[in-house]
C-alpha atoms as a PDB file:
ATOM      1  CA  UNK A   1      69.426 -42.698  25.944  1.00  0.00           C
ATOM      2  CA  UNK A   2      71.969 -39.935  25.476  1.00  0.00           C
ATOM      3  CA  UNK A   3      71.630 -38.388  22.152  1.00  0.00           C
ATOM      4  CA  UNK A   4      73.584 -35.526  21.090  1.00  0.00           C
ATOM      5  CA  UNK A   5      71.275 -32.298  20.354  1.00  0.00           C
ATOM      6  CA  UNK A   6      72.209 -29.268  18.013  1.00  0.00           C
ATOM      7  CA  UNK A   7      70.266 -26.000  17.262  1.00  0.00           C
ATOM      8  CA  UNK A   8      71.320 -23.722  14.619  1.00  0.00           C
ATOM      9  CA  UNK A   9      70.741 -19.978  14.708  1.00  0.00           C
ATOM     10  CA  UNK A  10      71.370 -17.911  11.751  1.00  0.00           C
ATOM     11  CA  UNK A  11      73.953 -14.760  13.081  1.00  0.00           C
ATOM     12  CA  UNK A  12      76.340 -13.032  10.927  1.00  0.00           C
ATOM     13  CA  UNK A  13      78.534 -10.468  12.996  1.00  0.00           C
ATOM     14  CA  UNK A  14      79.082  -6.812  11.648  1.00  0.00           C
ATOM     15  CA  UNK A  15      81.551  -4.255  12.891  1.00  0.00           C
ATOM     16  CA  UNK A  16      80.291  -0.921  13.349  1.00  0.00           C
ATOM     17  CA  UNK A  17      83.369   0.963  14.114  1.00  0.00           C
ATOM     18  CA  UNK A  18      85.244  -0.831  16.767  1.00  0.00           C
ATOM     19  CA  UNK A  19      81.914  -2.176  18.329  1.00  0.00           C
ATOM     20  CA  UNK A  20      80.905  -6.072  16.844  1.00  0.00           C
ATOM     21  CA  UNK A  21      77.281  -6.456  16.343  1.00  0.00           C
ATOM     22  CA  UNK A  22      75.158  -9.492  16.138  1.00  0.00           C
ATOM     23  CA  UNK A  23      72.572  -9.598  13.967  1.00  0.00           C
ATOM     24  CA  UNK A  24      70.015 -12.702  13.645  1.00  0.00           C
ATOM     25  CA  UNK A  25      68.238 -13.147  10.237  1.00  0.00           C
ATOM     26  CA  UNK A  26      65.374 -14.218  12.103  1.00  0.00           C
ATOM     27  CA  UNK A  27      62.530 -10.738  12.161  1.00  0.00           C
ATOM     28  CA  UNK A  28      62.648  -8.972  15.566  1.00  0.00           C
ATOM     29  CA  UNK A  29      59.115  -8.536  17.307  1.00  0.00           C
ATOM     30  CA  UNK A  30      59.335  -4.824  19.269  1.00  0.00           C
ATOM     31  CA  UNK A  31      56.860  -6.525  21.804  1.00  0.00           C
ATOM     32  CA  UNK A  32      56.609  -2.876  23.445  1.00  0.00           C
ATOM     33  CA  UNK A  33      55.790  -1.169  19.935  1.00  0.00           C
ATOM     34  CA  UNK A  34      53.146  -3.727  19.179  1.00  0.00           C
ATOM     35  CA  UNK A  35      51.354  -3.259  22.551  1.00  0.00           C
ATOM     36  CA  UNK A  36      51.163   0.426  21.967  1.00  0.00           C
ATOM     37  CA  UNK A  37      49.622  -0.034  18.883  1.00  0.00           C
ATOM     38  CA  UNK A  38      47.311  -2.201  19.233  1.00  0.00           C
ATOM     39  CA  UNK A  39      46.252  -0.017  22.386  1.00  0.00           C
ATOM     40  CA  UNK A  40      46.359   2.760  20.133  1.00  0.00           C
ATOM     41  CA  UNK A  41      43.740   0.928  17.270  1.00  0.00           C
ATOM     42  CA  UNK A  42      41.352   0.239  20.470  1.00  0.00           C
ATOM     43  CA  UNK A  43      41.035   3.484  21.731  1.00  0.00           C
ATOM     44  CA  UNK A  44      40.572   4.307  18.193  1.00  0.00           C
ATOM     45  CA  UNK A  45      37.648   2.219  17.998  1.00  0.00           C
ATOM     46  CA  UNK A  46      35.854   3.723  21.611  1.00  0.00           C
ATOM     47  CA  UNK A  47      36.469   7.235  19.640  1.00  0.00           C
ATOM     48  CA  UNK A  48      34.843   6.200  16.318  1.00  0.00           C
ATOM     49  CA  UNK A  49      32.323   3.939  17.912  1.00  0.00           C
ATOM     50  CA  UNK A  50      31.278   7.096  20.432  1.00  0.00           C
ATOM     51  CA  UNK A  51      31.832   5.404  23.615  1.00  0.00           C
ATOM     52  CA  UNK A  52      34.246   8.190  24.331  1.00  0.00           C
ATOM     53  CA  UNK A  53      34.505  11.523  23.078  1.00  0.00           C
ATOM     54  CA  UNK A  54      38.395  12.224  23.374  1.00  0.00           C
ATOM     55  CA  UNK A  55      42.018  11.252  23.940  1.00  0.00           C
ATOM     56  CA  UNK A  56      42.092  12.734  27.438  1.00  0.00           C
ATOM     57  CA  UNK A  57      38.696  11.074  28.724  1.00  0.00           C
ATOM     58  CA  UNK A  58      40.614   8.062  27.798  1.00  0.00           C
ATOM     59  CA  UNK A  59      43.416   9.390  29.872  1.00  0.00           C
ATOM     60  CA  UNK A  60      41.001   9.536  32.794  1.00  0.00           C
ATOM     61  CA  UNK A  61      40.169   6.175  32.192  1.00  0.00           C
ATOM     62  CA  UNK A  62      42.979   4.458  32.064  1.00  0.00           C
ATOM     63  CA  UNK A  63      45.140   6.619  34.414  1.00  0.00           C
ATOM     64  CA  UNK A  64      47.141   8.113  32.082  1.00  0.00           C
ATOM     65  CA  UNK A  65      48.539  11.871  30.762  1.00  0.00           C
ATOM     66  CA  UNK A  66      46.538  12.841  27.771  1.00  0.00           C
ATOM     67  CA  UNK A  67      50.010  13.037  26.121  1.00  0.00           C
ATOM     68  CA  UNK A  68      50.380   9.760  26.336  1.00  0.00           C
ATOM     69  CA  UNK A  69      47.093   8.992  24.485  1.00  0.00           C
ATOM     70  CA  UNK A  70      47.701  11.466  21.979  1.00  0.00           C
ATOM     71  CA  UNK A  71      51.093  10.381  21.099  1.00  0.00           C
ATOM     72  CA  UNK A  72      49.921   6.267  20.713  1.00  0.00           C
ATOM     73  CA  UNK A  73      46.863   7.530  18.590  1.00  0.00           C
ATOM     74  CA  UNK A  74      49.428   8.947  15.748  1.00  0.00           C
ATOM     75  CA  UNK A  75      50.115   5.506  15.464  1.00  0.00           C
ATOM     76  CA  UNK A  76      46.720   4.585  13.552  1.00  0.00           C
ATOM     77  CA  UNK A  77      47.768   7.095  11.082  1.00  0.00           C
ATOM     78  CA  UNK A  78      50.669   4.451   9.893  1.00  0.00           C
ATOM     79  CA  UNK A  79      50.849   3.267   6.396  1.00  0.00           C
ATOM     80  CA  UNK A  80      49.755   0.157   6.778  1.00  0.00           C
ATOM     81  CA  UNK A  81      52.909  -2.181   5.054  1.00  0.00           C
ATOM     82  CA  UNK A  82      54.363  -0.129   7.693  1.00  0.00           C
ATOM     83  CA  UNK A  83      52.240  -1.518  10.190  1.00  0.00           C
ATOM     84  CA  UNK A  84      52.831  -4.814   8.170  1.00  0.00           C
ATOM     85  CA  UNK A  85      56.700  -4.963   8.876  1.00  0.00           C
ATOM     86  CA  UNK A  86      56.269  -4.307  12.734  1.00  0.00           C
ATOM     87  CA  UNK A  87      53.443  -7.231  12.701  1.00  0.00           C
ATOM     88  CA  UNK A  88      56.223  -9.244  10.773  1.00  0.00           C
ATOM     89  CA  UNK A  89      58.736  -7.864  13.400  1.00  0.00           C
ATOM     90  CA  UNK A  90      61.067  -6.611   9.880  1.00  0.00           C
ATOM     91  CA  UNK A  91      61.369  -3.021  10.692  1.00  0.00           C
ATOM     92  CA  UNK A  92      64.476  -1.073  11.141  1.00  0.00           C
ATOM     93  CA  UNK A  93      66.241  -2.032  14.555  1.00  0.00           C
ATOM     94  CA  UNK A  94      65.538   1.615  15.059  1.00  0.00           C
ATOM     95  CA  UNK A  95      62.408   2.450  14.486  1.00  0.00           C
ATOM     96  CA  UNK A  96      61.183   2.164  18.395  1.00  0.00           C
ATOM     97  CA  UNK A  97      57.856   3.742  19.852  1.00  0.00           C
ATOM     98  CA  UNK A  98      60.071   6.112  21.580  1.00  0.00           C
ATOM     99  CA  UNK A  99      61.407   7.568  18.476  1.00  0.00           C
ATOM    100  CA  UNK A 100      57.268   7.570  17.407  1.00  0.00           C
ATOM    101  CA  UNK A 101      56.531   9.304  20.602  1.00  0.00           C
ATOM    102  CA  UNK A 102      59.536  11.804  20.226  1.00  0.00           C
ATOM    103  CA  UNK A 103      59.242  12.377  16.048  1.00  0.00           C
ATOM    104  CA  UNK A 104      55.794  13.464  14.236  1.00  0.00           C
ATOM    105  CA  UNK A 105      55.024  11.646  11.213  1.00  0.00           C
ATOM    106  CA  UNK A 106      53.265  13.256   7.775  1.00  0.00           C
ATOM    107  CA  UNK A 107      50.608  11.770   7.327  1.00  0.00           C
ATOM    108  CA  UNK A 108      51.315  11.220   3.782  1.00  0.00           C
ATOM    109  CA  UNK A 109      51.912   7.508   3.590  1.00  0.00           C
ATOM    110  CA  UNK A 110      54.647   7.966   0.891  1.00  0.00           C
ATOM    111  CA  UNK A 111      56.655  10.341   2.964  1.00  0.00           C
ATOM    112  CA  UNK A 112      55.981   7.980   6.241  1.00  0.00           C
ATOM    113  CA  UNK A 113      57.849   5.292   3.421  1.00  0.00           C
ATOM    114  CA  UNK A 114      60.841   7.727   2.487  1.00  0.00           C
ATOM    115  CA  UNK A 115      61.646   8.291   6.426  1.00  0.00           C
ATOM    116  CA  UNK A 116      61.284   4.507   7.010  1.00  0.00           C
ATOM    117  CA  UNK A 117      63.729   3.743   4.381  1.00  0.00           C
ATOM    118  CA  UNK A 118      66.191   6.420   5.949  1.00  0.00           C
ATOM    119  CA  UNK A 119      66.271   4.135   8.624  1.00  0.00           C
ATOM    120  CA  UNK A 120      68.310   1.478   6.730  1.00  0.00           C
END
């Protein structure tokens, strides 16, 4: 039986100066983001639940520098459709945990919104 097989991916190709970019209309999960902040929401938890008292016993715990901790528990302080769109895997190509880690937030969800639409 030899039957002829055919995928189809959605691209559409951009230039960006003299580069040529791919992009995929399919969303884009940052796999890396999404484990740092869903680290970040349990540690949360073991703060508000009292099982630890701070970001650097956590540290201790888990080997890590207390920066490190710190810097992933901004992340519960999200807007949450902006939480939604990294679930989805529909934020700005951008918008990594390294530029999280590097750049501090408001916590003012509309202002987290107006920096997330720079992005685009």
């Amino acid at each position: 039986m030899n039957a002829d097989m055919e995928s189809f991916v959605p691209l559409t190709f951009a230039r960006r100066g003299v580069q040529r970019l791919t992009r995929t209309d399919t969303p884009a999960h940052d796999t890396t983001f999404l484990v740092g902040l869903s680290r970040a929401f349990y540690w949360k938890s073991l703060l508000d639940a009292g099982a630890t008292k701070s970001g650097s016993e956590i540290a201790i715990k888990e080997g890590l520098h207390h920066s490190v901790v710190n810097e992933l528990l901004r992340l519960t302080l999200l807007a949450p459709d902006i939480i939604g769109q990294l679930m989805a895997g529909t934020q700005p190509r951008r918008l990594t945990l390294m530029w999280f880690q590097r750049n501090r937030l408001p916590v003012d969800w509309q202002a987290q919104r107006n920096i997330i639409a720079s992005f685009r």
